[in-house]
N, C-alpha and C. Protein backbone atom coordinates (compact mmCIF):
# COMPACT_ATOMS: atom_id res chain seq x y z
N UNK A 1 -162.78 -19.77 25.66
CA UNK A 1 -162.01 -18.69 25.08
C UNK A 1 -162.06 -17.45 25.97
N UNK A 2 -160.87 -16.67 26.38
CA UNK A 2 -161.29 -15.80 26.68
C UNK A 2 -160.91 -14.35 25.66
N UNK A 3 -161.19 -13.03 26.48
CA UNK A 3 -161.16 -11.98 25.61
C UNK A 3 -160.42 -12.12 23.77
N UNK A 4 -159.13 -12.05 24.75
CA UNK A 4 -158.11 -11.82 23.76
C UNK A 4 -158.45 -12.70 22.76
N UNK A 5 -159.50 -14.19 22.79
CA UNK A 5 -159.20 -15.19 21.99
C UNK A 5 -160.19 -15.23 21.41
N UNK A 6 -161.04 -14.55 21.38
CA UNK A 6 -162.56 -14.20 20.70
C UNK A 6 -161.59 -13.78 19.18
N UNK A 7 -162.46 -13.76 18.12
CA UNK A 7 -162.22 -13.01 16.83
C UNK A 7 -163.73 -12.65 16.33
N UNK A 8 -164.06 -11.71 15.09
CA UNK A 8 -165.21 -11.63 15.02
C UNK A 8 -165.53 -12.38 14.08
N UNK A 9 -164.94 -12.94 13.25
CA UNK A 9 -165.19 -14.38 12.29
C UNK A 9 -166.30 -15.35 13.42
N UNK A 10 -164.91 -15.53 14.64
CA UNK A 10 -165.48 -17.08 15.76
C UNK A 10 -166.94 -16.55 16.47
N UNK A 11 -167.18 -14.89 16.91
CA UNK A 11 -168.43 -14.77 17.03
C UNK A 11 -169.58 -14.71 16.33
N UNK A 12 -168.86 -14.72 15.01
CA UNK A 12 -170.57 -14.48 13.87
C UNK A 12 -170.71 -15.95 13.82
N UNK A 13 -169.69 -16.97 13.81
CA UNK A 13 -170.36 -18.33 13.56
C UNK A 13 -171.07 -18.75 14.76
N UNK A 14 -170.74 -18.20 16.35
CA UNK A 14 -171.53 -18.77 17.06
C UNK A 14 -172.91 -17.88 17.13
N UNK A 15 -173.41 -16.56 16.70
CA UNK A 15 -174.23 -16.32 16.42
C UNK A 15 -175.09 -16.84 15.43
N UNK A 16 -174.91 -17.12 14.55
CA UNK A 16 -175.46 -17.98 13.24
C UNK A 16 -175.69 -18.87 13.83
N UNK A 17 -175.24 -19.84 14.95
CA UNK A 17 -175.43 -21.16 15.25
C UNK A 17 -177.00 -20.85 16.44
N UNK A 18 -176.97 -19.97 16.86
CA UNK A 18 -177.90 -19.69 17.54
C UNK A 18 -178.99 -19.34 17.53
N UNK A 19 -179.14 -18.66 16.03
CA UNK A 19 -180.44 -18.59 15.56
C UNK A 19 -181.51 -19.42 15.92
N UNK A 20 -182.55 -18.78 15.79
CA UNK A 20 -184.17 -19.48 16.31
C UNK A 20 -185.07 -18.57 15.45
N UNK A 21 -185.54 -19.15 14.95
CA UNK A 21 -187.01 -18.74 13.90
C UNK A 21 -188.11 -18.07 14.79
N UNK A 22 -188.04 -19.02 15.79
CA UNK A 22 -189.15 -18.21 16.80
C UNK A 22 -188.83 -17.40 17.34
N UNK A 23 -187.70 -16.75 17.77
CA UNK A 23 -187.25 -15.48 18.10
C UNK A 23 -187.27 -14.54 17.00
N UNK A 24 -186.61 -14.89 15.92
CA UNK A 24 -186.94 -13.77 15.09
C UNK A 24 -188.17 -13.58 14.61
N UNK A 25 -189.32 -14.29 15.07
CA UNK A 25 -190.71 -14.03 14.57
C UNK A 25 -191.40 -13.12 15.57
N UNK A 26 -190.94 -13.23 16.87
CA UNK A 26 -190.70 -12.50 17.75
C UNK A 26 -190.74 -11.04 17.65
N UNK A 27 -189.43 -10.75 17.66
CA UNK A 27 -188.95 -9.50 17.19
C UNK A 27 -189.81 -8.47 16.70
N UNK A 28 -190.49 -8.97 15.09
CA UNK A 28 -191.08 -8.82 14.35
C UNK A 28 -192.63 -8.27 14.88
N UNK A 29 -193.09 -8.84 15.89
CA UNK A 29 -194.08 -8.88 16.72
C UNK A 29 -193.67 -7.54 17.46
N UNK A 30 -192.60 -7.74 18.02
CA UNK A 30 -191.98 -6.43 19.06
C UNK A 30 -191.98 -4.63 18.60
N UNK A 31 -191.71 -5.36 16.94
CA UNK A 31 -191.46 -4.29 16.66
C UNK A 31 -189.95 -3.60 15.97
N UNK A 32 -189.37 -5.25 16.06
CA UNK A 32 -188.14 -4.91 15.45
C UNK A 32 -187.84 -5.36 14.19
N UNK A 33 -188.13 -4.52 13.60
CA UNK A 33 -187.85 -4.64 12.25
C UNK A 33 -186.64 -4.51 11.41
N UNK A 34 -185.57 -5.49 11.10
CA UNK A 34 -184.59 -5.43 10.62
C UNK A 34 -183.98 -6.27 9.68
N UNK A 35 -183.26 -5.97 8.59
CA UNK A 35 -183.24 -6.77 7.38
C UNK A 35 -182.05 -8.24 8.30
N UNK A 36 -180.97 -7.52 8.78
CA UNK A 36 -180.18 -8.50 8.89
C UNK A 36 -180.28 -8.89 10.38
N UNK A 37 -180.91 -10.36 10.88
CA UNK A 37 -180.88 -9.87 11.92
C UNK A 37 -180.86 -12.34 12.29
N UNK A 38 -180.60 -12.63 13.07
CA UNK A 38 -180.96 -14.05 13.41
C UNK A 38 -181.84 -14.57 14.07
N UNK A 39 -181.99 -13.99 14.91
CA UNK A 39 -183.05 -14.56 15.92
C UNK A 39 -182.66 -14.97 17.32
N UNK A 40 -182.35 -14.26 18.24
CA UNK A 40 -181.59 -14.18 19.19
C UNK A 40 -182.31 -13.75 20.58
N UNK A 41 -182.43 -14.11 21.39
CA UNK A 41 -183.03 -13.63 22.76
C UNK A 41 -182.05 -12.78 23.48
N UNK A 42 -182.68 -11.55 23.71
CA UNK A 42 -181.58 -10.33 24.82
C UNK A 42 -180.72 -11.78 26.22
N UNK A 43 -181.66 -12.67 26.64
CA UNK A 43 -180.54 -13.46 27.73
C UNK A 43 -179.68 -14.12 27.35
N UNK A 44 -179.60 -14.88 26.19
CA UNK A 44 -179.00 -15.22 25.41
C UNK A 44 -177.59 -14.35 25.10
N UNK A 45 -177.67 -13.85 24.81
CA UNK A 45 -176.72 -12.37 24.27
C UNK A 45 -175.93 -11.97 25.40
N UNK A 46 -176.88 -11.89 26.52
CA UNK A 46 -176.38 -11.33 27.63
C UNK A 46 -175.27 -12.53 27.99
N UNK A 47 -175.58 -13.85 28.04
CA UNK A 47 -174.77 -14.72 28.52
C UNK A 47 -173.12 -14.92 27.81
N UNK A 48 -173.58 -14.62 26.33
CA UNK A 48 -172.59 -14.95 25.16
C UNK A 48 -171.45 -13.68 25.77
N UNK A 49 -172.22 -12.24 26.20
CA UNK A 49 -171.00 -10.88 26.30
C UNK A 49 -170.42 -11.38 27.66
N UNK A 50 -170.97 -12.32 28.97
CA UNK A 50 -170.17 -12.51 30.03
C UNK A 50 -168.89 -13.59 29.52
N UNK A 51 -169.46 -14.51 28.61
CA UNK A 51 -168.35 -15.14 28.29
C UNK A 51 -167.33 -14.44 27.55
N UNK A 52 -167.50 -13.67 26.41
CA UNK A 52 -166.40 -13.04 26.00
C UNK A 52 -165.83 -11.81 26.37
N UNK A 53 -166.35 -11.29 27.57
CA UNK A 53 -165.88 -10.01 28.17
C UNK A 53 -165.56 -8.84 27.81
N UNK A 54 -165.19 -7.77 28.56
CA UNK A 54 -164.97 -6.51 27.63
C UNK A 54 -163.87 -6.41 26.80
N UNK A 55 -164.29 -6.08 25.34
CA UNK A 55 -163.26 -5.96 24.76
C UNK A 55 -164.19 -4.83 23.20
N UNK A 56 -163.16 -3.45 23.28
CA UNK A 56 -164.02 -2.55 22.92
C UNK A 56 -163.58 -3.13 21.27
N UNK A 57 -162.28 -3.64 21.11
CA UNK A 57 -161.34 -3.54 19.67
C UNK A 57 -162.78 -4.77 18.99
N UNK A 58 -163.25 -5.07 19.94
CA UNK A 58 -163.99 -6.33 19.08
C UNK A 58 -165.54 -5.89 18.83
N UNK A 59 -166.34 -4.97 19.95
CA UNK A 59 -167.22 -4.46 19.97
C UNK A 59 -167.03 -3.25 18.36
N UNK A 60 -166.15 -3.13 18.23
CA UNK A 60 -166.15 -2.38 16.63
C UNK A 60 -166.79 -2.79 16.04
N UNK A 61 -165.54 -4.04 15.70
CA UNK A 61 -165.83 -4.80 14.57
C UNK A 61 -167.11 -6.09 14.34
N UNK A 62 -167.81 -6.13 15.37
CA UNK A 62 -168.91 -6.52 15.37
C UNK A 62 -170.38 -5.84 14.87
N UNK A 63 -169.55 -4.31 15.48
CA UNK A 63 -171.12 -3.16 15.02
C UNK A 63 -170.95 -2.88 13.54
N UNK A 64 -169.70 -2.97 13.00
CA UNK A 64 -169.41 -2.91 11.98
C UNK A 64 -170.69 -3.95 10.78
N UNK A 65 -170.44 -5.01 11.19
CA UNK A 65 -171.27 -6.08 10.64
C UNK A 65 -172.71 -5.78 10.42
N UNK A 66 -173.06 -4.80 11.16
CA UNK A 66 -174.61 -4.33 10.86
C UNK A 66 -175.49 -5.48 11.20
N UNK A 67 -175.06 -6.81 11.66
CA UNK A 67 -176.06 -7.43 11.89
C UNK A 67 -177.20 -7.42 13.50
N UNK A 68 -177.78 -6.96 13.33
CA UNK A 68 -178.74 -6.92 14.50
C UNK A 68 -178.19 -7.71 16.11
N UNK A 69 -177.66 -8.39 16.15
CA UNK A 69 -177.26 -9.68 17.69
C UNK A 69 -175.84 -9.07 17.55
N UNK A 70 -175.44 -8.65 16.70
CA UNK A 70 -173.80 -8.56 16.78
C UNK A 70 -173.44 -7.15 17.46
N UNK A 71 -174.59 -6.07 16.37
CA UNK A 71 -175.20 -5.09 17.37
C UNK A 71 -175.04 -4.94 18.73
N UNK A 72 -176.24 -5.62 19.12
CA UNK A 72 -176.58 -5.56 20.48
C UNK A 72 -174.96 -5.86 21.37
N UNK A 73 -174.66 -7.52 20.80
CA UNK A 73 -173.49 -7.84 21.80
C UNK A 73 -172.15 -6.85 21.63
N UNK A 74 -171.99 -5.69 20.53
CA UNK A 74 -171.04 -4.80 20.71
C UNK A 74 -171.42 -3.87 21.96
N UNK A 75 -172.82 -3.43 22.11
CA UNK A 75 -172.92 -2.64 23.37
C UNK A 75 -173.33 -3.30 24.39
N UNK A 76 -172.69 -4.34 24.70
CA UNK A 76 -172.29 -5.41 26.13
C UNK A 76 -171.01 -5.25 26.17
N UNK A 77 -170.54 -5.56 25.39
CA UNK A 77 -168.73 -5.84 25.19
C UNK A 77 -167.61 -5.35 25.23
N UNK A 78 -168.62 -3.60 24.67
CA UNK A 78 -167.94 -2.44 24.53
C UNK A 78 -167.24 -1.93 25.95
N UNK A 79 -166.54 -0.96 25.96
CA UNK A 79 -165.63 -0.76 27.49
C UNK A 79 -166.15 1.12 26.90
N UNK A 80 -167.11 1.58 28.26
CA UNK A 80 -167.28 2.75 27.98
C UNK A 80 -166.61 3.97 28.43
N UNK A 81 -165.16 3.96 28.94
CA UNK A 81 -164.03 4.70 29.12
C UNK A 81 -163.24 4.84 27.62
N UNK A 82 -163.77 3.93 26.60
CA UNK A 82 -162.93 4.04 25.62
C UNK A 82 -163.43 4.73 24.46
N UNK A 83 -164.94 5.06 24.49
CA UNK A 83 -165.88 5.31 23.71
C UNK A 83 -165.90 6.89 23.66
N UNK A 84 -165.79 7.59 22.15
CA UNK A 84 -164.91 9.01 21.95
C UNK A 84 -166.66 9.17 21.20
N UNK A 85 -166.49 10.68 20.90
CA UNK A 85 -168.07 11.40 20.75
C UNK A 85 -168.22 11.13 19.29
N UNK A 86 -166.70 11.17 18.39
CA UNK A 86 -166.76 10.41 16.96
C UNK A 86 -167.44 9.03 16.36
N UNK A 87 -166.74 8.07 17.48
CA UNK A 87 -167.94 6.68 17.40
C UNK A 87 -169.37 7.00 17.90
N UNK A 88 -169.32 7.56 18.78
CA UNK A 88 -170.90 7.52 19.01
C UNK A 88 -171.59 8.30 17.94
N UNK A 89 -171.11 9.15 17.63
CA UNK A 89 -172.02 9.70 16.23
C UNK A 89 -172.00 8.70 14.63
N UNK A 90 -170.76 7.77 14.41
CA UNK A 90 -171.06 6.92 13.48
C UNK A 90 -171.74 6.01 14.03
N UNK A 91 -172.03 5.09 15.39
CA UNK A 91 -173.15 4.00 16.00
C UNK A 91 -174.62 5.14 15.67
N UNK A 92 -174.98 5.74 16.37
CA UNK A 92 -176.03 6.47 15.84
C UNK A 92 -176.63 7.01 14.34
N UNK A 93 -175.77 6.92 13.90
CA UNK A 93 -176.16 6.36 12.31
C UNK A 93 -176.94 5.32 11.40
N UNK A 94 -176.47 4.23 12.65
CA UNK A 94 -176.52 2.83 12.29
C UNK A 94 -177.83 2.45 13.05
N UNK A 95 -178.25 3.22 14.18
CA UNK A 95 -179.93 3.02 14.82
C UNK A 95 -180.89 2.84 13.95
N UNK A 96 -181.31 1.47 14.14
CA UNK A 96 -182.14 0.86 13.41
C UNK A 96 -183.63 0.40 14.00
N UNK A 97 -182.92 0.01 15.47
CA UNK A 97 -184.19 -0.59 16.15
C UNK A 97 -183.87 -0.29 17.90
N UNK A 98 -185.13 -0.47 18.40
CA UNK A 98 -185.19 0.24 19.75
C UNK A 98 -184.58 -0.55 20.93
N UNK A 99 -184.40 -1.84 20.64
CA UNK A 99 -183.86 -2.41 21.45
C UNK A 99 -182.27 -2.80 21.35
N UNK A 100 -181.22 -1.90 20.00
CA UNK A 100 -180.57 -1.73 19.83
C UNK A 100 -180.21 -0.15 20.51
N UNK A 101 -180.97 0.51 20.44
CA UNK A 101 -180.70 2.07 20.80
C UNK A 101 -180.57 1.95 22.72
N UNK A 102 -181.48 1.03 23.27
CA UNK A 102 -181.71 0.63 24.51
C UNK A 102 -179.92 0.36 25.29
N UNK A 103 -179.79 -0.97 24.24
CA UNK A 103 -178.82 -1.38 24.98
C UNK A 103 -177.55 -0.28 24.56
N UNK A 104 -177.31 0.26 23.45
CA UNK A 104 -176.19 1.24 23.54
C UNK A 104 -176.02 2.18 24.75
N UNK A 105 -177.62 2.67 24.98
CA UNK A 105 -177.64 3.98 26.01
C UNK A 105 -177.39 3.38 27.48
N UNK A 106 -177.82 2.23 27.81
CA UNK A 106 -177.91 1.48 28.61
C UNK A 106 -176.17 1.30 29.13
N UNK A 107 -175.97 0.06 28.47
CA UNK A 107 -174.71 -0.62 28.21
C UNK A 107 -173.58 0.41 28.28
N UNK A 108 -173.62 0.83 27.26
CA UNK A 108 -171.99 1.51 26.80
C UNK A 108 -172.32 3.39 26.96
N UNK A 109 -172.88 3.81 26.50
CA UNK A 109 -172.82 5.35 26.21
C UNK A 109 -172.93 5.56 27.70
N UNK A 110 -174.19 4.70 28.62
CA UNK A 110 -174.25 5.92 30.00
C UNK A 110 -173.34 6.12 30.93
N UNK A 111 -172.13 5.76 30.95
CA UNK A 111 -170.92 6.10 31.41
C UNK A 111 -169.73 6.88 30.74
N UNK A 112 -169.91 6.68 29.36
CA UNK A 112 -169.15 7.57 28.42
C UNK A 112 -169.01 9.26 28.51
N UNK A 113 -167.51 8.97 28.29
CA UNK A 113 -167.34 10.94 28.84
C UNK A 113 -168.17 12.02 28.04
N UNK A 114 -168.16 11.34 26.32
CA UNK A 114 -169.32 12.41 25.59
C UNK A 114 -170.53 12.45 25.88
N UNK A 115 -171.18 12.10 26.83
CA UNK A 115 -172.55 11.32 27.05
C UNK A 115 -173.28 12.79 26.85
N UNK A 116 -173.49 13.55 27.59
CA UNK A 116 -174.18 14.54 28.10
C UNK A 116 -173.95 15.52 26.61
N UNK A 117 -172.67 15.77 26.02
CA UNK A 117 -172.97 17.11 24.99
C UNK A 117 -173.34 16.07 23.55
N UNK A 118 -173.36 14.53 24.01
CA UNK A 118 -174.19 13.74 22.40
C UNK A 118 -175.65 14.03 22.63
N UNK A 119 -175.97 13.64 23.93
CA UNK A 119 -177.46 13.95 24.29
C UNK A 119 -178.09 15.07 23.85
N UNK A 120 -177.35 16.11 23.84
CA UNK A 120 -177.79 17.53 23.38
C UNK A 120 -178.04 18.07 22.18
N UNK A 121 -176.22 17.49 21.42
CA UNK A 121 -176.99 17.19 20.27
C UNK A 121 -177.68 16.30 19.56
N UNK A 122 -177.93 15.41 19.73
CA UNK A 122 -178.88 14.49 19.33
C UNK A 122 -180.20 14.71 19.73
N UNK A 123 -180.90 15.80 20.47
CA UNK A 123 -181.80 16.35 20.36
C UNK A 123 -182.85 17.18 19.81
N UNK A 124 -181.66 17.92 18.77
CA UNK A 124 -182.08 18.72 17.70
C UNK A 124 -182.63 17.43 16.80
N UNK A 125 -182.11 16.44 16.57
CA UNK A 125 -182.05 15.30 15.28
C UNK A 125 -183.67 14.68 15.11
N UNK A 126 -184.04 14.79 14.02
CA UNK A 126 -185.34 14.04 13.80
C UNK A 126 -185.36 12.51 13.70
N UNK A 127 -184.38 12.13 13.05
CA UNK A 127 -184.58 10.73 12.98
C UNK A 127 -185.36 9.70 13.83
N UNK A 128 -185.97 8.80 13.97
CA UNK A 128 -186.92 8.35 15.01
C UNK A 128 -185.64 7.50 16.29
N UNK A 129 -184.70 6.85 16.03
CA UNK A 129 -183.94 6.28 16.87
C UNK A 129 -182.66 7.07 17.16
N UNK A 130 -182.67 8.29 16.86
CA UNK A 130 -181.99 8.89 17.61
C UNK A 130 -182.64 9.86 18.33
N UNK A 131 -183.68 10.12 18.12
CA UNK A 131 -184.81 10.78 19.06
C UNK A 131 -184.72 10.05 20.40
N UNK A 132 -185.09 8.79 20.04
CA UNK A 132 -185.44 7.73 21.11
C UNK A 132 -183.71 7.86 22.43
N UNK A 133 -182.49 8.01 21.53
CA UNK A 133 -181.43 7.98 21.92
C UNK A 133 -181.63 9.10 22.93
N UNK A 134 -181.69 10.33 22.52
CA UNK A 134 -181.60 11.40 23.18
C UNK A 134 -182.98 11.33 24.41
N UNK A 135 -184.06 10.53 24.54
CA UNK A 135 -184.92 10.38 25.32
C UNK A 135 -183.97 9.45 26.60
N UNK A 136 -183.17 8.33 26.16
CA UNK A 136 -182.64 7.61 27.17
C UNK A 136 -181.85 8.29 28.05
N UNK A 137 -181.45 9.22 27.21
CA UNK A 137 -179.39 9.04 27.28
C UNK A 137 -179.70 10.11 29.27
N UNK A 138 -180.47 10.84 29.50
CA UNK A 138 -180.16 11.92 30.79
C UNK A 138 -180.91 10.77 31.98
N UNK A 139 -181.63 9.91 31.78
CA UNK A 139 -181.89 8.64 32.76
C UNK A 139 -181.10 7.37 32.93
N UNK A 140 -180.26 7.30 31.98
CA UNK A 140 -178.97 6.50 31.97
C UNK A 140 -178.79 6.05 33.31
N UNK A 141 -177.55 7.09 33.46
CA UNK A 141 -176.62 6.90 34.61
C UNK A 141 -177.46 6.66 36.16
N UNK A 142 -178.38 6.90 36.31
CA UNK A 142 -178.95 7.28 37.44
C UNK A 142 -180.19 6.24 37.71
N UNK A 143 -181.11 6.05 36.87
CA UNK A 143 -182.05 5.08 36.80
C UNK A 143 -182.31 3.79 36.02
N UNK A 144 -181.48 3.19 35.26
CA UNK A 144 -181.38 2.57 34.54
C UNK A 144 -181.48 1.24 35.09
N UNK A 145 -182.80 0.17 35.73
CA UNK A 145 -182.56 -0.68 36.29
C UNK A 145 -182.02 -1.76 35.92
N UNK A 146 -181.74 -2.09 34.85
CA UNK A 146 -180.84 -3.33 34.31
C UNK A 146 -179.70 -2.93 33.60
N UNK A 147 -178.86 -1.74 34.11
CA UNK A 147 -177.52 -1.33 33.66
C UNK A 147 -176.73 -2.38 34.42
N UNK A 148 -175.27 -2.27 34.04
CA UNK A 148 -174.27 -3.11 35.01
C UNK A 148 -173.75 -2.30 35.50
């Protein structure tokens, strides 16, 4: 399949199919604590976003889902020329876990044109994962050794 032929129905079933118990026991161990989540390895994920490529209309509707892997693979998938300071303040809402906040700042936000005045404000913010956000977001662009 490519881009265009992805839907987010056809990616939640191949996520569901991928689940592993021992990954999500994992997690748990890591530190990621999350109600909805399968059990998914970051290479894993990584492999699933080269196959379905960038496509931001789908990276929505995946973060939408709140599920933890669907998460992550929206900020692989996402196209960060398209990403406005409005979404990034509803995704930052939705920070749940650190290796979700990772790959947003990572992935998608550290090229994004709001990058620098979200960072700022998201500094004032107590919340613990948007704290963490505003810790990534000014090493982004510049040091980030497993950015693309």
């Amino acid at each position: 399949m490519t881009a265009l032929q992805w839907t987010k129905t056809a990616v939640l079933r191949e996520l569901k199919g991928l689940a592993d118990p021992k990954v999500r026991a994992k997690m748990e161990y890591f530190g990621v604590h999350v109600p909805k989540a399968h059990g998914i390895s970051a290479p894993v994920l990584h492999a699933w976003a080269k196959r379905i490529g960038k496509d931001h209309r789908l990276a929505q509707e995946l973060w939408k889902t709140g599920i933890h892997e669907a998460k992550i693979l929206a900020t692989l998938i996402g196209e960060s020329e398209k990403v406005t300071a409005a979404e990034m303040d509803r995704w930052v809402r939705d920070f749940d876990a650190w290796d979700v906040v990772d790959a947003a700042c990572c992935y998608l936000y550290a090229h994004a044109k709001p990058v620098w005045a979200k960072a700022a404000a998201w500094s004032r913010r107590r919340e613990e994962f948007v704290k963490r956000t505003r810790m990534k977001q000014p090493r982004m662009r510049d040091s980030c050794d497993f950015c693309a």
